[in-house]
C-alpha atoms as a PDB file:
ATOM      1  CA  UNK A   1       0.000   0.000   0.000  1.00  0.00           C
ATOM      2  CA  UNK A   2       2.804   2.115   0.711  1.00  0.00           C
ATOM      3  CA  UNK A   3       4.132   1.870  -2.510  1.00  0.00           C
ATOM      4  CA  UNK A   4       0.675   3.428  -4.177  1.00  0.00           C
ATOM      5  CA  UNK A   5       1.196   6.321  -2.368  1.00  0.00           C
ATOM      6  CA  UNK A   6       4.259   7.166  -2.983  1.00  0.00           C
ATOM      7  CA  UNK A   7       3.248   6.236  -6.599  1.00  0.00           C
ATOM      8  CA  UNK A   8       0.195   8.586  -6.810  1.00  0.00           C
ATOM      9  CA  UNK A   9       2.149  11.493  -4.275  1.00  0.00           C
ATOM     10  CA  UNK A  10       0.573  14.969  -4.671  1.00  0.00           C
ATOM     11  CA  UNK A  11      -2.049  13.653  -6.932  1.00  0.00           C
ATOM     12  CA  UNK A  12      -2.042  16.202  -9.842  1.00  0.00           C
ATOM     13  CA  UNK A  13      -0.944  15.608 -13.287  1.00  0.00           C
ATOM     14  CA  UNK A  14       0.896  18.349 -15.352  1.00  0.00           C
ATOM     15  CA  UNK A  15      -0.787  20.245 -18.679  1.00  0.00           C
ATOM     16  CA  UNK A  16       1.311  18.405 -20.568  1.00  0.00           C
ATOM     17  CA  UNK A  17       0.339  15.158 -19.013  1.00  0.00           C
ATOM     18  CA  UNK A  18      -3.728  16.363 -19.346  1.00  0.00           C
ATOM     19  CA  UNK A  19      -2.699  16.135 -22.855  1.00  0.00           C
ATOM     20  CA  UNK A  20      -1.065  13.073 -23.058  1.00  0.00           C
ATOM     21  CA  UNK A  21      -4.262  11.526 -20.970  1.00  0.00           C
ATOM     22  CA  UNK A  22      -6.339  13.111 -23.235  1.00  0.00           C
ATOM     23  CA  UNK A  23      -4.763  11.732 -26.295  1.00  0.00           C
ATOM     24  CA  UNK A  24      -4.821   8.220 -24.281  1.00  0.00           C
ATOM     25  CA  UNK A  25      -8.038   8.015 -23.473  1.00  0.00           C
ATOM     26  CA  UNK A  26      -9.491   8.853 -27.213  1.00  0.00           C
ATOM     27  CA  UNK A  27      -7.190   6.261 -28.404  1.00  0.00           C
ATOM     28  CA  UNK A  28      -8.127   3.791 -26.110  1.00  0.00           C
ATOM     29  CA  UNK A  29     -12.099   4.504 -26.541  1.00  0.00           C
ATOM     30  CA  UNK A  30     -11.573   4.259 -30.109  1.00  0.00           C
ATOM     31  CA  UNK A  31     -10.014   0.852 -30.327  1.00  0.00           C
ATOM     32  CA  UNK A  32     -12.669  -0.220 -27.643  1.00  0.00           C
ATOM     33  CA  UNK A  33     -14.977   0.519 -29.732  1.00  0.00           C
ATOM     34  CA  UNK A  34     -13.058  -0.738 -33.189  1.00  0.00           C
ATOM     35  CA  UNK A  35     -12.464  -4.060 -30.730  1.00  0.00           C
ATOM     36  CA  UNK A  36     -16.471  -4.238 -29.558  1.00  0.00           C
ATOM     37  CA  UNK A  37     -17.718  -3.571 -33.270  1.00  0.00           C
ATOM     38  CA  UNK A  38     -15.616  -6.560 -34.422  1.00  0.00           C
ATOM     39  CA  UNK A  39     -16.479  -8.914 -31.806  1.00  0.00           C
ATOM     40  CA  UNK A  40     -19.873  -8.104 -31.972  1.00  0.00           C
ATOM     41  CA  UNK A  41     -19.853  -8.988 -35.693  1.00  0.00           C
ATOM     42  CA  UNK A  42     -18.209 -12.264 -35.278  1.00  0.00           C
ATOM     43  CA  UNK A  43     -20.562 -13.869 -32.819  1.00  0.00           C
ATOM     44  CA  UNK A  44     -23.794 -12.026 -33.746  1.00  0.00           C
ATOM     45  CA  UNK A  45     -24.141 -11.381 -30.464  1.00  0.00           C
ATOM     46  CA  UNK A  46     -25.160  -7.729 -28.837  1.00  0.00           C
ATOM     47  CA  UNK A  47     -24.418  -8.414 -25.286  1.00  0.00           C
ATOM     48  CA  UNK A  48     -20.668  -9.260 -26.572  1.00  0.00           C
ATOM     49  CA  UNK A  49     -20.447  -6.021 -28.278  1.00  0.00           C
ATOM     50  CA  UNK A  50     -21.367  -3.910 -25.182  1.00  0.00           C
ATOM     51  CA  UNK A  51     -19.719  -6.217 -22.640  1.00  0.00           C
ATOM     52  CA  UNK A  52     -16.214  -5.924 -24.592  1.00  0.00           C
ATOM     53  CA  UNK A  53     -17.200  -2.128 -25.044  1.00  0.00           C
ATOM     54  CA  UNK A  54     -17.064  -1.738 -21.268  1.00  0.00           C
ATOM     55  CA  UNK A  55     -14.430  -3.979 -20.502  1.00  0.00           C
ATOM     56  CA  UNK A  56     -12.001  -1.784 -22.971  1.00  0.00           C
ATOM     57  CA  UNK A  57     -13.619   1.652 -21.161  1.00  0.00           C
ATOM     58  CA  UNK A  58     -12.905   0.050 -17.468  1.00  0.00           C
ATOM     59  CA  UNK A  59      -9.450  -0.346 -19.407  1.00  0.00           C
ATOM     60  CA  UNK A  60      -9.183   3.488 -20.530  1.00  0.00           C
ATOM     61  CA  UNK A  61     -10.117   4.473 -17.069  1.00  0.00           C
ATOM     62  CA  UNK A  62      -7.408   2.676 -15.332  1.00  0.00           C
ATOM     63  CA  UNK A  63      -4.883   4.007 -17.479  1.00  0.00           C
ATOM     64  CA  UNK A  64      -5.955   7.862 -17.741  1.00  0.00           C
ATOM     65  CA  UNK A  65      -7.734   8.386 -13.965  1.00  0.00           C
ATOM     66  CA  UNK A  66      -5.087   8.392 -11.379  1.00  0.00           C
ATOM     67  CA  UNK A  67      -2.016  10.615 -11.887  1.00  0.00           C
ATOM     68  CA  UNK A  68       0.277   8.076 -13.350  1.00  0.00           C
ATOM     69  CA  UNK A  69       4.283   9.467 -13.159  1.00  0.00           C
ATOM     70  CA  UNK A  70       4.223   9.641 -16.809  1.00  0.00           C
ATOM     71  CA  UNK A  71       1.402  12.218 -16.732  1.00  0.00           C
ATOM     72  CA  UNK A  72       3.684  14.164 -13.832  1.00  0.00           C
ATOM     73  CA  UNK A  73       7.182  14.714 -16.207  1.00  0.00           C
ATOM     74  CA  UNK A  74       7.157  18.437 -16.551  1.00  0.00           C
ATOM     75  CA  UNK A  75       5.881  20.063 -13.733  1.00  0.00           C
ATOM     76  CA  UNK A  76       5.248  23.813 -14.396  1.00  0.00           C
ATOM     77  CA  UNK A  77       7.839  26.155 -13.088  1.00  0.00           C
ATOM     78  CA  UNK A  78       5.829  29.142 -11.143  1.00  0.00           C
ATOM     79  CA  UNK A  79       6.695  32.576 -10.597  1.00  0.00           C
ATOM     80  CA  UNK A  80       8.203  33.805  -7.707  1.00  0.00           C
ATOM     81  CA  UNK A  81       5.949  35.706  -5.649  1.00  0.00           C
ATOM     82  CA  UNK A  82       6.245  39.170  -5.738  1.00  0.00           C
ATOM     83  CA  UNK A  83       6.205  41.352  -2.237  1.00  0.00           C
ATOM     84  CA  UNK A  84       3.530  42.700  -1.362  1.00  0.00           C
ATOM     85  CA  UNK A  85       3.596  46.471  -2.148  1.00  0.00           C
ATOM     86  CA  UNK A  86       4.636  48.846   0.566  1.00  0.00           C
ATOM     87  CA  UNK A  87       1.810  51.327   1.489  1.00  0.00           C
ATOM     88  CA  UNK A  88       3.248  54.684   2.767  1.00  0.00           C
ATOM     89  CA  UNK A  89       0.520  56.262   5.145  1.00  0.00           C
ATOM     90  CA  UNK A  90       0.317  60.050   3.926  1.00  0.00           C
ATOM     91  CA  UNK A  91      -1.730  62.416   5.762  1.00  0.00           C
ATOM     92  CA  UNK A  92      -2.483  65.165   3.519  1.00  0.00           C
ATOM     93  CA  UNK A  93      -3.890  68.281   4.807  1.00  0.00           C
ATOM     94  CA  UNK A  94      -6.976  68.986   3.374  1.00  0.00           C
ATOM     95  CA  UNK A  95      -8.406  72.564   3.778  1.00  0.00           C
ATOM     96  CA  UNK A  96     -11.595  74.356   2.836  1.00  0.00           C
END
């Protein structure tokens, strides 16, 4: 268990890795659904077509949903932050 969390640490992903995932998970739905229509033809059978549909999005869901290291490679470098600006307190003389 231990080594899970230090596997998924921080939990975020970087927006290069929200790409990648994004990429990842279209291809995998797409061949899902390539796989489903072709094994669905084969044995005639509807129940096979949705149950190997499923099986391949239970697939793309364990490979895109928790923040693999591969989706963590460039983490985004920040800005220092800045001081907070100094506020002089002027009294100004104000006469009718």
């Amino acid at each position: 268990m231990d080594i899970l969390k230090n596997i998924f640490a921080g939990g975020r992903i970087d927006f290069a890795g929200q790409a990648a995932a994004s990429s990842l998970s279209t291809l995998l739905l797409a061949a899902a659904a390539a796989a489903a229509l072709a094994a669905g033809l084969a044995v005639q059978r509807l129940d096979v077509c949705f149950g190997v549909y499923a099986l391949g999005v239970v697939v793309a869901l364990a490979a895109v949903m928790p923040p693999w290291p591969m989706f963590r490679r460039h983490p985004p470098v920040w800005l220092a932050r800045c001081p907070a600006p100094q506020r002089r307190a002027t009294v100004e003389d104000v006469s009718d």
